[in-house]
N, C-alpha and C. Protein backbone atom coordinates (compact mmCIF):
# COMPACT_ATOMS: atom_id res chain seq x y z
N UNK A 1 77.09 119.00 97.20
CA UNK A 1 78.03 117.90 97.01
C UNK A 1 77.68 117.13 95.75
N UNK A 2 78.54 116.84 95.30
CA UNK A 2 78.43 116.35 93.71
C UNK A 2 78.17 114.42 94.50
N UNK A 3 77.74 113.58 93.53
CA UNK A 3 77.53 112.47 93.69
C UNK A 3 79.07 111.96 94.10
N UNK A 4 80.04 111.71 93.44
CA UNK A 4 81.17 111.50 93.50
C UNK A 4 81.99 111.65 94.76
N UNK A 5 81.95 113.12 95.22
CA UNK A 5 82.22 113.40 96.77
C UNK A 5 81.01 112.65 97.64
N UNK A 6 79.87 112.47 97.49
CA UNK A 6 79.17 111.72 98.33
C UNK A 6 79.62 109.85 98.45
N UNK A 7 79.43 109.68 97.10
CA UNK A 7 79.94 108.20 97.05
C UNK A 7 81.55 107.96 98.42
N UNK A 8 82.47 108.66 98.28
CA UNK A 8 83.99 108.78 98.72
C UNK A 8 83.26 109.37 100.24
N UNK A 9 82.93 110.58 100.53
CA UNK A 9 82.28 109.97 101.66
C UNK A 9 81.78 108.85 102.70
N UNK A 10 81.02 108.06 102.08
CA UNK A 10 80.70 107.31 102.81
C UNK A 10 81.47 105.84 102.41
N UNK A 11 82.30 105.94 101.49
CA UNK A 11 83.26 104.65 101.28
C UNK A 11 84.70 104.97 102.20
N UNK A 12 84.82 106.12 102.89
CA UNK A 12 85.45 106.34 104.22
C UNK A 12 85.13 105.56 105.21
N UNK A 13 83.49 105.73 105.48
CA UNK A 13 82.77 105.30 106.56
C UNK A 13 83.26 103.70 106.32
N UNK A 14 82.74 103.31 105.21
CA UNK A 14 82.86 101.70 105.16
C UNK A 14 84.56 100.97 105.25
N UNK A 15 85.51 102.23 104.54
CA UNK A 15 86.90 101.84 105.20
C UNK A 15 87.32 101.78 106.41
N UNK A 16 86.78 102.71 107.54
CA UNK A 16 86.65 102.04 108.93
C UNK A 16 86.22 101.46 109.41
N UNK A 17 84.81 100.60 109.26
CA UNK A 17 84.06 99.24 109.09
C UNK A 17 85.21 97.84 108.80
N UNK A 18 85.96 98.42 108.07
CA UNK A 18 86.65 97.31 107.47
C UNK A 18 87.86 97.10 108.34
N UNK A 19 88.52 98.48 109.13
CA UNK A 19 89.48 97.99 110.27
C UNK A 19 88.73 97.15 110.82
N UNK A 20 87.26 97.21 111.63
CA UNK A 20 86.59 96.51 112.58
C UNK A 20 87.06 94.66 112.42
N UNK A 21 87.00 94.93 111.33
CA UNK A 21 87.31 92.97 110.57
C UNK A 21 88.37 92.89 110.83
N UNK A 22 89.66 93.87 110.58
CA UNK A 22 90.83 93.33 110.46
C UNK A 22 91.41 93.38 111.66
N UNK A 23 91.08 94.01 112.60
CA UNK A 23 91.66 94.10 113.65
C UNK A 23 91.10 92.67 114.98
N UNK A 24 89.77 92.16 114.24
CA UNK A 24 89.42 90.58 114.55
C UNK A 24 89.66 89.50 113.75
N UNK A 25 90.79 89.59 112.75
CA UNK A 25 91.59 89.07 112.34
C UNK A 25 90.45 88.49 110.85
N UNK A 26 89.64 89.25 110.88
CA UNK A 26 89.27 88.85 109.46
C UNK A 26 89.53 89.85 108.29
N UNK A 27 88.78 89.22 107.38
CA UNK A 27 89.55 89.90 105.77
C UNK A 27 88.66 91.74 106.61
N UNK A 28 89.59 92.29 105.97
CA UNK A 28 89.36 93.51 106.15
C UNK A 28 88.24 94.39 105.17
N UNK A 29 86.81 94.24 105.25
CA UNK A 29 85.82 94.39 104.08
C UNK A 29 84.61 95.06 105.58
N UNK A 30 84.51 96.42 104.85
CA UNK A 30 83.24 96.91 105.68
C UNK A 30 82.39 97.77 104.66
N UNK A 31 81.30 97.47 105.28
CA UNK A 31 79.76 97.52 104.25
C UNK A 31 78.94 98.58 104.96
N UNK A 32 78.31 99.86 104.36
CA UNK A 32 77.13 100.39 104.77
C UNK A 32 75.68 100.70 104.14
N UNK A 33 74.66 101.10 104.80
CA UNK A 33 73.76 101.16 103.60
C UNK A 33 73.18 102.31 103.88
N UNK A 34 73.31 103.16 103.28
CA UNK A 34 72.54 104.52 103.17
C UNK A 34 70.68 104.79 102.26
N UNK A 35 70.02 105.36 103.16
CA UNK A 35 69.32 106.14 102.72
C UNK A 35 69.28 107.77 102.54
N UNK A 36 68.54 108.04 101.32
CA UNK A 36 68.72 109.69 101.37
C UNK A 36 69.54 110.24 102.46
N UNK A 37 70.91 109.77 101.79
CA UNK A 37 72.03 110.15 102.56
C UNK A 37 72.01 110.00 104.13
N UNK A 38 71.47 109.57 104.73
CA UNK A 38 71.31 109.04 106.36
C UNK A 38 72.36 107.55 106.10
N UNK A 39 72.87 107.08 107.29
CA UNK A 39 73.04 105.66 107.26
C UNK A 39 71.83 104.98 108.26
N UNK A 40 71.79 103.99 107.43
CA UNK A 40 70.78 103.21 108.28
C UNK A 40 71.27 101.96 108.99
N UNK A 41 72.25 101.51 108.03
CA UNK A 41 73.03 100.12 109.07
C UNK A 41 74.00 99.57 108.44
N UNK A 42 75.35 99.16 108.88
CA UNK A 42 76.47 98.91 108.72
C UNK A 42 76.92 97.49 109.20
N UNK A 43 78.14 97.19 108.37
CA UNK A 43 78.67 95.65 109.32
C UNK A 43 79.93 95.30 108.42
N UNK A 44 80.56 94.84 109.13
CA UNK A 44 81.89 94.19 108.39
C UNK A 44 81.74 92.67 108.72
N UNK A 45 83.26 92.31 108.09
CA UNK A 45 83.16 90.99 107.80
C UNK A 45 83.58 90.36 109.21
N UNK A 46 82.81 89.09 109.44
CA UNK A 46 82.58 88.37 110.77
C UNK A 46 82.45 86.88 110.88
N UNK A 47 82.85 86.38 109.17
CA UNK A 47 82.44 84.48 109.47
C UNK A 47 83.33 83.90 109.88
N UNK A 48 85.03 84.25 110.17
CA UNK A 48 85.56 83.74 111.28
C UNK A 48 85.00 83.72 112.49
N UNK A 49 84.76 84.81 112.72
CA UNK A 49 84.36 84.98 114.20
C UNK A 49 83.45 84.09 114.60
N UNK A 50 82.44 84.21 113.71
CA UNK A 50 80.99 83.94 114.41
C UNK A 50 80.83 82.31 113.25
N UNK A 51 82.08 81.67 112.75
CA UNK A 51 81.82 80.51 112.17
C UNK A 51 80.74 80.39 111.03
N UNK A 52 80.13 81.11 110.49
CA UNK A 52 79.40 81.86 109.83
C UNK A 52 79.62 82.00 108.26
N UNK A 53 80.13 80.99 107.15
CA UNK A 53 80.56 81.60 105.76
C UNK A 53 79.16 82.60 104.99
N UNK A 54 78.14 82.95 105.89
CA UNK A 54 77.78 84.14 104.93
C UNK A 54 77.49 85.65 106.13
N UNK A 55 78.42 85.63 106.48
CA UNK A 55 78.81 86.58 107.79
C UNK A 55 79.81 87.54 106.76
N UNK A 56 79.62 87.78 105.64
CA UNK A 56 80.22 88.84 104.88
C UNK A 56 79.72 90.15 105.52
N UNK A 57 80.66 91.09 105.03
CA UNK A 57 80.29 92.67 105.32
C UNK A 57 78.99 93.11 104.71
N UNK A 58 78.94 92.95 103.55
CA UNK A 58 77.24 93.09 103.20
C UNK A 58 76.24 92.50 103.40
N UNK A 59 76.29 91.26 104.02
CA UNK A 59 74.95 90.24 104.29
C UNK A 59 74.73 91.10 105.92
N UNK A 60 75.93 91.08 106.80
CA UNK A 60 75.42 91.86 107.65
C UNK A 60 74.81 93.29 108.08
N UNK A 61 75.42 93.98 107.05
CA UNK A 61 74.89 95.55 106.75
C UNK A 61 73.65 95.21 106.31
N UNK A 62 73.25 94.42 105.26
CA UNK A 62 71.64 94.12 104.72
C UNK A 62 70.66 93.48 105.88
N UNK A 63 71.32 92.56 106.56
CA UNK A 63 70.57 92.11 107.88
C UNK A 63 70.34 93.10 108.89
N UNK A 64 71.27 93.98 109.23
CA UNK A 64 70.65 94.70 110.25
C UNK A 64 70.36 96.13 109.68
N UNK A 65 70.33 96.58 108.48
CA UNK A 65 69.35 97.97 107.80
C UNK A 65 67.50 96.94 107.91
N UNK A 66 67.39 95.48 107.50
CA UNK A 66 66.07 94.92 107.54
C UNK A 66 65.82 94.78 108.86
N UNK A 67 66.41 95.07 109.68
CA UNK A 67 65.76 95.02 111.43
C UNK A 67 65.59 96.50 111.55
N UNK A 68 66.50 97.50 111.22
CA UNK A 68 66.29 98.71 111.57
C UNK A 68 65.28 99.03 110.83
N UNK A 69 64.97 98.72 109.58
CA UNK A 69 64.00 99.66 108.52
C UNK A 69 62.11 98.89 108.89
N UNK A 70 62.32 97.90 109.63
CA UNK A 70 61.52 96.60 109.89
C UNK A 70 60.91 96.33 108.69
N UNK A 71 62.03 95.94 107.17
CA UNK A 71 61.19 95.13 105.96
C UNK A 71 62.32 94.86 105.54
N UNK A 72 62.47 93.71 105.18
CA UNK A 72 63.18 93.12 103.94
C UNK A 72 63.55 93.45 102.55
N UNK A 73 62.58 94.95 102.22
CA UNK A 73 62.72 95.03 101.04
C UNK A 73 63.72 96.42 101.28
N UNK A 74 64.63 96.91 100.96
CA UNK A 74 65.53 97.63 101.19
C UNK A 74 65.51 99.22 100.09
N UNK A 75 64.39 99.43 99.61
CA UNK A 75 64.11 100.06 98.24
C UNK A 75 64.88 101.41 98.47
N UNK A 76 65.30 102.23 97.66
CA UNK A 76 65.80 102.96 97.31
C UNK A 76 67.20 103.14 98.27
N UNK A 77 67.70 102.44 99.03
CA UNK A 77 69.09 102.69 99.31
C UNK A 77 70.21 102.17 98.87
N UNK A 78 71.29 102.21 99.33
CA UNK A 78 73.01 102.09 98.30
C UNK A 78 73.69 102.03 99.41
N UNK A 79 74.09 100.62 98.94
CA UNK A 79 75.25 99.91 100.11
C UNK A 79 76.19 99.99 98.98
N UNK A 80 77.55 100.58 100.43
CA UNK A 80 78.66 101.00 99.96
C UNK A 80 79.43 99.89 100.34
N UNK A 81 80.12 99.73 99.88
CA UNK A 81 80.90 98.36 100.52
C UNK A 81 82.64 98.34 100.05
N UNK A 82 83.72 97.92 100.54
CA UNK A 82 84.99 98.55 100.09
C UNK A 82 85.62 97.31 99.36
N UNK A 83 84.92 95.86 99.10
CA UNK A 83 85.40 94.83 97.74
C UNK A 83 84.23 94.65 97.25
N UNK A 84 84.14 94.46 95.84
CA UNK A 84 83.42 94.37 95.07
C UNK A 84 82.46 92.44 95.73
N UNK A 85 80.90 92.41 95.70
CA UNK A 85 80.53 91.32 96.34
C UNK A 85 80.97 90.23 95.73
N UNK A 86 80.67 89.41 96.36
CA UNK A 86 81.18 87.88 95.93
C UNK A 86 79.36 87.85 95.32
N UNK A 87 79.26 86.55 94.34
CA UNK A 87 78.16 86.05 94.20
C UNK A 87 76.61 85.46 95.03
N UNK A 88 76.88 85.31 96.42
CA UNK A 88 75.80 85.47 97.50
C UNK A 88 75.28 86.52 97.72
N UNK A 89 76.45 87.50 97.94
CA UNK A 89 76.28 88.96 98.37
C UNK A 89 75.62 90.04 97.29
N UNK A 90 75.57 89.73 96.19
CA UNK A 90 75.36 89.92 94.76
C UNK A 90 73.71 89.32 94.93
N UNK A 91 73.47 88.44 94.87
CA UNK A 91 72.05 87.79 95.28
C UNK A 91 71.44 88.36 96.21
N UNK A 92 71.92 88.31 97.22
CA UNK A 92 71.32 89.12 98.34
C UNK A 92 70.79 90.28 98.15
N UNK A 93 71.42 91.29 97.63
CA UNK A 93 71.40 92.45 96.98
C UNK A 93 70.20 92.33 95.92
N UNK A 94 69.85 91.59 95.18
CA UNK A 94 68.81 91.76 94.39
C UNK A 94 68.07 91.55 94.99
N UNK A 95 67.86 90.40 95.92
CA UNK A 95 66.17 89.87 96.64
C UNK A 95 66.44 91.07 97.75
N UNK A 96 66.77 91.87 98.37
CA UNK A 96 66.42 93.00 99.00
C UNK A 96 65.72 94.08 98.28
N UNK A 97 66.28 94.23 97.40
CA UNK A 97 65.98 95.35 96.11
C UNK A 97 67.03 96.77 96.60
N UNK A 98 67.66 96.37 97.19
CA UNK A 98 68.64 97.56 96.67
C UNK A 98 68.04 98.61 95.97
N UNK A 99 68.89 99.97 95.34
CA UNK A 99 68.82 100.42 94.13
C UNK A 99 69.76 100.65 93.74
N UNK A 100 70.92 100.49 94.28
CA UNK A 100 72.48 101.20 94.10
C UNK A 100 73.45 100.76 94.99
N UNK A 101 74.75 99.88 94.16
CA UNK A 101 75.86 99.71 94.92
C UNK A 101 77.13 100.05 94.40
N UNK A 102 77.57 100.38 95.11
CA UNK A 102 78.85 101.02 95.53
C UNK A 102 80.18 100.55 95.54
N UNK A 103 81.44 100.46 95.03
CA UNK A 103 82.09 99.33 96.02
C UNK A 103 83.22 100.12 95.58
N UNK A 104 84.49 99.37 96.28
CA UNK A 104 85.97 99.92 96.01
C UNK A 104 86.91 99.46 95.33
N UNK A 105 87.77 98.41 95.81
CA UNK A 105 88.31 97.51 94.93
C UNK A 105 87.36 96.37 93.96
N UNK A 106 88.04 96.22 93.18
CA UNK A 106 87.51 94.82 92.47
C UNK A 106 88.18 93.39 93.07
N UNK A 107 87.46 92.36 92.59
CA UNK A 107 87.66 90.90 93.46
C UNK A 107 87.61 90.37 91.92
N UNK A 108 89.47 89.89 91.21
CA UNK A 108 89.16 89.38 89.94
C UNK A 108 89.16 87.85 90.59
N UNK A 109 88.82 87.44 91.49
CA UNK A 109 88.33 85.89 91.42
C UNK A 109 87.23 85.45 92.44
N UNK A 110 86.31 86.08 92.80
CA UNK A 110 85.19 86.07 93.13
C UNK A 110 84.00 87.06 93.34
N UNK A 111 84.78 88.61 92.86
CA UNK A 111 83.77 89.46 92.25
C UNK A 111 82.73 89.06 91.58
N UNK A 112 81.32 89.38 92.09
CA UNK A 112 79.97 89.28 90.90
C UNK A 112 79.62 90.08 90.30
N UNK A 113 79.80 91.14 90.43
CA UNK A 113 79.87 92.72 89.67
C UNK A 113 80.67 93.51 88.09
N UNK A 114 81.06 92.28 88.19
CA UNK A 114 81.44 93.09 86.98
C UNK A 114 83.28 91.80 86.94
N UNK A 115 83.97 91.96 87.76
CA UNK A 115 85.56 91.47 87.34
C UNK A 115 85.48 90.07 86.95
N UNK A 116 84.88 88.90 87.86
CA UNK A 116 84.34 88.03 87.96
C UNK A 116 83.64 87.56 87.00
N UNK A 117 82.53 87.41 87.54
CA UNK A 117 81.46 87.26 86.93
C UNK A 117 80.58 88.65 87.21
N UNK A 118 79.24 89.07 86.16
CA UNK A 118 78.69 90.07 86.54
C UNK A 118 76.95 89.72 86.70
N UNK A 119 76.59 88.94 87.45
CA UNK A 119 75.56 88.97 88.09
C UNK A 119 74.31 89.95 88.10
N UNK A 120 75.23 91.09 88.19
CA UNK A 120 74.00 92.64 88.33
C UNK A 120 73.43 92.59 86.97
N UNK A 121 73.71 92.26 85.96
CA UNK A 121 73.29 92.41 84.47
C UNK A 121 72.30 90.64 83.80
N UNK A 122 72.47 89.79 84.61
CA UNK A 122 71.93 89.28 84.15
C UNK A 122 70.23 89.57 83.54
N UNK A 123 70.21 88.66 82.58
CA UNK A 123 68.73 89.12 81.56
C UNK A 123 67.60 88.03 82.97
N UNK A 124 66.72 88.79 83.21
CA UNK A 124 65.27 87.77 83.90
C UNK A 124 65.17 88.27 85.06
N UNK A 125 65.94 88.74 85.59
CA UNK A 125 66.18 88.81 86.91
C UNK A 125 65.07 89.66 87.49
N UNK A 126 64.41 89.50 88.52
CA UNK A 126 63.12 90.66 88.83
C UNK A 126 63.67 91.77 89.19
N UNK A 127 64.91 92.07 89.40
CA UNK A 127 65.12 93.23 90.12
C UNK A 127 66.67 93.58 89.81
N UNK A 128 67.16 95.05 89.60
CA UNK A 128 68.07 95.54 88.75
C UNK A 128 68.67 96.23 89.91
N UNK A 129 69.85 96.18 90.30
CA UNK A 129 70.93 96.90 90.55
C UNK A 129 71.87 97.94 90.22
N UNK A 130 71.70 99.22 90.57
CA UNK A 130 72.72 100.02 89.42
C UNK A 130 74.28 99.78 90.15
N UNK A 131 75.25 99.97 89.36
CA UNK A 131 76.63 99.42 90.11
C UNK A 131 77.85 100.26 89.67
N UNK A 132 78.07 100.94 90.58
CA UNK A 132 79.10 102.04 90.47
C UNK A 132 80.59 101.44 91.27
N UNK A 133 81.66 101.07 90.29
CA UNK A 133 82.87 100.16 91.22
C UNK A 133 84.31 101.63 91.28
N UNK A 134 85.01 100.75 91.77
CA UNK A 134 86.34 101.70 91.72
C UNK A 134 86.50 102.72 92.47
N UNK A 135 85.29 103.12 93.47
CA UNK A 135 85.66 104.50 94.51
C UNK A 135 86.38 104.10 95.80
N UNK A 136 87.56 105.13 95.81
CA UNK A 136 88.54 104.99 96.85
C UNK A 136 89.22 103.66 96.45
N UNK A 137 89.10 103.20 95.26
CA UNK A 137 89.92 101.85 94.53
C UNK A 137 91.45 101.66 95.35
N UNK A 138 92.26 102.37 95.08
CA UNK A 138 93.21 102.86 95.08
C UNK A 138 93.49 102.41 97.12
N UNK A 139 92.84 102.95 97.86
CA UNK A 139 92.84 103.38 99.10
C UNK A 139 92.23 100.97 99.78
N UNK A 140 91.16 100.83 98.99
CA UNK A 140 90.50 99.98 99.77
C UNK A 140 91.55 98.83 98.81
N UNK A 141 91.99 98.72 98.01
CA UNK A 141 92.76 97.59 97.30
C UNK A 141 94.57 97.31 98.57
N UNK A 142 94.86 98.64 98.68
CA UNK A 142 95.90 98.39 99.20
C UNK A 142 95.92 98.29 100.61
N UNK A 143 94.14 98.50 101.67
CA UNK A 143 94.22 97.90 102.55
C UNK A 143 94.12 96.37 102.61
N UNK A 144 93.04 95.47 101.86
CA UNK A 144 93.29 94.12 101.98
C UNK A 144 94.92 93.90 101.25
N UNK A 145 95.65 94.59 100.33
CA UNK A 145 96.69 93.51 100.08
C UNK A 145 97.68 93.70 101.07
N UNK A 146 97.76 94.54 102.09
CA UNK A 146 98.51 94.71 103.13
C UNK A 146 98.13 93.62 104.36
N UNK A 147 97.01 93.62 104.11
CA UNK A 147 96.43 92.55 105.10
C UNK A 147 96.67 90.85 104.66
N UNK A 148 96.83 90.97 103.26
CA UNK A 148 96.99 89.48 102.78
C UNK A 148 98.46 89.40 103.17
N UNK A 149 99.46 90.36 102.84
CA UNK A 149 101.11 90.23 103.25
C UNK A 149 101.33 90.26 104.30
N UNK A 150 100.64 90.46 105.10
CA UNK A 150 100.84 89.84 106.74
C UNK A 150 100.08 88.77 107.17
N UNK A 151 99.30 88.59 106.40
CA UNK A 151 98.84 86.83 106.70
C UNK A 151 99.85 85.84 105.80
N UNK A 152 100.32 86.12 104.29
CA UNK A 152 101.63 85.37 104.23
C UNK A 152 102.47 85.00 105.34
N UNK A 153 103.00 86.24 106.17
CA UNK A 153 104.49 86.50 106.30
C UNK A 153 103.92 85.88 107.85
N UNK A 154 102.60 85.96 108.34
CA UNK A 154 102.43 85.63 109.44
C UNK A 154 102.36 83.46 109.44
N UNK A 155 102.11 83.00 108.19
CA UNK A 155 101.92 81.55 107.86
C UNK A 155 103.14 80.81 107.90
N UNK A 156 104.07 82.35 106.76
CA UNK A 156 105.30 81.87 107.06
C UNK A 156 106.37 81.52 108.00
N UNK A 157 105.92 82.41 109.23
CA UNK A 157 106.40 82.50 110.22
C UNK A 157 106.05 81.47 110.84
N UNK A 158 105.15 81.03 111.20
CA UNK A 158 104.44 79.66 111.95
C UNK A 158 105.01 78.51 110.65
N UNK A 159 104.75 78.40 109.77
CA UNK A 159 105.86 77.10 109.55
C UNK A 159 107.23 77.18 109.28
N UNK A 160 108.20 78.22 109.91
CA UNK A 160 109.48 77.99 110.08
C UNK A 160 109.87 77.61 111.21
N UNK A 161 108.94 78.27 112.49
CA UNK A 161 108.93 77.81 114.04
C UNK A 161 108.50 76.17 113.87
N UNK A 162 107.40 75.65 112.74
CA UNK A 162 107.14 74.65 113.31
C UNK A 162 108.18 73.83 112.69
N UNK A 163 108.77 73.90 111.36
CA UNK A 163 109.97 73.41 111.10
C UNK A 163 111.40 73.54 112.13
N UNK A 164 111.54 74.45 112.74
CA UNK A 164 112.68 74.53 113.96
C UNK A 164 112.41 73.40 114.88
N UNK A 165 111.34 73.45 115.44
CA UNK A 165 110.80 72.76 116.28
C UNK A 165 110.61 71.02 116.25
N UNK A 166 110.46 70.59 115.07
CA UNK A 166 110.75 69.18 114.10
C UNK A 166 111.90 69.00 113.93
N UNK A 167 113.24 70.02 113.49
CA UNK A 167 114.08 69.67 113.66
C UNK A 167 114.94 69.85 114.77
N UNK A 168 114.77 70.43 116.20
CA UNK A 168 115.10 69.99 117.12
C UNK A 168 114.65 68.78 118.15
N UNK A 169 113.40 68.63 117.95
CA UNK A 169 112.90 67.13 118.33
C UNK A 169 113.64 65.98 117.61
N UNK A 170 114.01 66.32 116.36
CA UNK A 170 114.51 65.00 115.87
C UNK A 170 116.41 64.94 116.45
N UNK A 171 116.69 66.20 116.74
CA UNK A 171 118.04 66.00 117.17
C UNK A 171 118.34 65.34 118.45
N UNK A 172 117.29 65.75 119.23
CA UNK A 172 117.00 64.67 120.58
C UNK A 172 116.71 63.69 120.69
N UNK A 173 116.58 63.01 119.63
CA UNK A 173 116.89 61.13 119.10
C UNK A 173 117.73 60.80 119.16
């Protein structure tokens, strides 16, 4: 298997990770972390749920590969993840030590990888990230924007009921 088919591989895995979120009504983003091709631990996104703003898909895939691996330092594996990280998740990723991430879509307004801002390249940093973006692009971009057009259409819907509802209370004056 060429790198390329491996990468798309397991950014499958992390696109069904990412139903897990959406189908608990969060952003639809699932994260895994592989060693020499094994997975070691996975997680999607959960800070609705669990009230949680760093309950991202990768803070949890990194939290529970450091319970499974029992160390913090995460060395030579590659979390795949299907949006490019936000800037925590980007951090996180270095103080683990990573060696390789993965991702699918880009995030042009809170990507740290590169769309955004690019974080992985900063000069000082103790520890280097290699960063491969755009696999299954195509596939993981048009699941969150499907998911954002039904959270429109679902907002919209709740303030036309609640506008109906205001203006039949006021007709009963």
């Amino acid at each position: 298997m060429t790198q390329i088919e491996i990468d798309e591989h397991w950014m499958k895995h992390a696109l069904e990770l990412a139903k897990n979120a959406q189908d608990a009504g969060e952003i639809p983003v699932g994260a895994l972390l592989v060693k020499d091709n094994q997975l070691i631990a996975s997680g999607w996104n959960r800070s609705i749920e669990s009230h949680n703003p760093t309950a991202h898909a990768e803070i949890m895939a990194l939290q529970n590969a450091g319970q499974a691996l029992n160390n913090y330092r995460l060395l030579d594996t590659t979390l795949y993840v299907t949006l490019e990280p936000c800037i925590m998740c980007a951090g996180a990723m270095v103080h683990s030590r990573i060696g390789r991430l993965v991702y699918g879509a880009k995030d042009f307004k809170t990507g740290a990888c590169g769309s955004y801002i690019n974080i992985m390249d900063r000069p000082g940093l103790n520890h280097y990230v290699e960063v491969t973006g755009g696999v299954l692009e195509e596939t993981c971009s048009a699941m969150l924007s499907a998911f954002f057009k039904m959270r429109r259409a679902q907002k919209k819907e709740q303030k036309q009921l609640l506008n109906q509802a205001n203006c039949e209370c006021a007709s009963q004056k």
